[in-house]
C-alpha atoms as a PDB file:
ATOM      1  CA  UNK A   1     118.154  92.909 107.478  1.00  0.00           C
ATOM      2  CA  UNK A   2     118.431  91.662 104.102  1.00  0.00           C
ATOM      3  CA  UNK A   3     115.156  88.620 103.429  1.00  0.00           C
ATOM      4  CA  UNK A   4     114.002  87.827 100.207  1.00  0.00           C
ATOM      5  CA  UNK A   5     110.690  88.196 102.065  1.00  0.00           C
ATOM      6  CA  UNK A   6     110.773  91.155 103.615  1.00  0.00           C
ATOM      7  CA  UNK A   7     109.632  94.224 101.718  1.00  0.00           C
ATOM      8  CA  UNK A   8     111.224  97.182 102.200  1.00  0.00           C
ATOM      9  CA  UNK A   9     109.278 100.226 103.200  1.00  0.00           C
ATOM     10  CA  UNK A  10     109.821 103.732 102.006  1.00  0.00           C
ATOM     11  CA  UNK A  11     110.991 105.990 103.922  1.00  0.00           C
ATOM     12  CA  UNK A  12     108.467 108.636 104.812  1.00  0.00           C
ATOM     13  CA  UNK A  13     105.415 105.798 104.185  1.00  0.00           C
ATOM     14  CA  UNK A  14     102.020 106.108 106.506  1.00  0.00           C
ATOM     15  CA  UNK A  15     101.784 102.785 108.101  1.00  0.00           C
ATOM     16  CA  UNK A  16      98.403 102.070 110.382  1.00  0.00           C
ATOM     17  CA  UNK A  17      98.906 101.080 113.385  1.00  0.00           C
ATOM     18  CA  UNK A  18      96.683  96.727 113.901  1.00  0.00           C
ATOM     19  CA  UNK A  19      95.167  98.915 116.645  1.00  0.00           C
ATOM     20  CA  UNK A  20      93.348 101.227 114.274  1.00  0.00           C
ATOM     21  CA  UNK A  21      92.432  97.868 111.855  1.00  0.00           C
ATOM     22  CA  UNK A  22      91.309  96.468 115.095  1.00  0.00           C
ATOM     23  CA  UNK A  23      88.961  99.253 115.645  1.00  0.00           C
ATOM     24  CA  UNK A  24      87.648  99.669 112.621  1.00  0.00           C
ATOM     25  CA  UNK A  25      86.388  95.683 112.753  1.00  0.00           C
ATOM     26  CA  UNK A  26      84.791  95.884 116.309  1.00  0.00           C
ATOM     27  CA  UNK A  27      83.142  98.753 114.785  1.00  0.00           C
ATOM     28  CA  UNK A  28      81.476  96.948 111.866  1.00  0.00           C
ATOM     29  CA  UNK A  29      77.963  95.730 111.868  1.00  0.00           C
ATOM     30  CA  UNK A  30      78.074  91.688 111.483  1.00  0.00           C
ATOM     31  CA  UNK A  31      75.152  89.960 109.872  1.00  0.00           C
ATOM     32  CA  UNK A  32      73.811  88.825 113.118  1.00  0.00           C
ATOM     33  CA  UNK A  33      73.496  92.595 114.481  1.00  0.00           C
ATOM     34  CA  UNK A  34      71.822  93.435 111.244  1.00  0.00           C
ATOM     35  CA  UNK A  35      69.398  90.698 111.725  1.00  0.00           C
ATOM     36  CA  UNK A  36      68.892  91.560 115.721  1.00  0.00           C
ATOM     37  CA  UNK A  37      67.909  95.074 114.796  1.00  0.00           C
ATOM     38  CA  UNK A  38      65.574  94.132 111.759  1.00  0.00           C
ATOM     39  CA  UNK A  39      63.871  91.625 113.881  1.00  0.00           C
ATOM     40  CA  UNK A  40      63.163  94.514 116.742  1.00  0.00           C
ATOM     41  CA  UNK A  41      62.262  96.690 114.435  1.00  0.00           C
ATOM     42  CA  UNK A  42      59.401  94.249 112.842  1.00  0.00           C
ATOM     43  CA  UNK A  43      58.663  93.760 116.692  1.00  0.00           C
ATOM     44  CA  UNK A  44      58.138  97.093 116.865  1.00  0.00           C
ATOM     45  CA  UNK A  45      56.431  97.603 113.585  1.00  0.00           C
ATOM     46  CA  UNK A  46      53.668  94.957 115.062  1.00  0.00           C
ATOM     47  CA  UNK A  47      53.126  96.554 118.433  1.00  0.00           C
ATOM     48  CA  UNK A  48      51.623  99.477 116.661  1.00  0.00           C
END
């Protein structure tokens, strides 16, 4: 198919699968979860 658009791709070219990009972002510590575990650790920190 022939689309100004489109981009060919070479031939023998590793393409990642979204799955795998998908993965990789579930994966990844947000700010929030950074914040959670600082906070329990301070909690922590105090109970000693």
């Amino acid at each position: 198919i022939a689309h100004p658009y489109i981009i060919r791709i070479p031939e023998g070219y590793s393409v990642r699968s979204p799955e795998i990009d998908a993965a990789v972002q579930e994966e990844a510590p947000t700010e929030t979860t950074k914040v959670t575990q600082l906070l329990r650790r301070l909690d922590t920190v105090r109970d000693l």
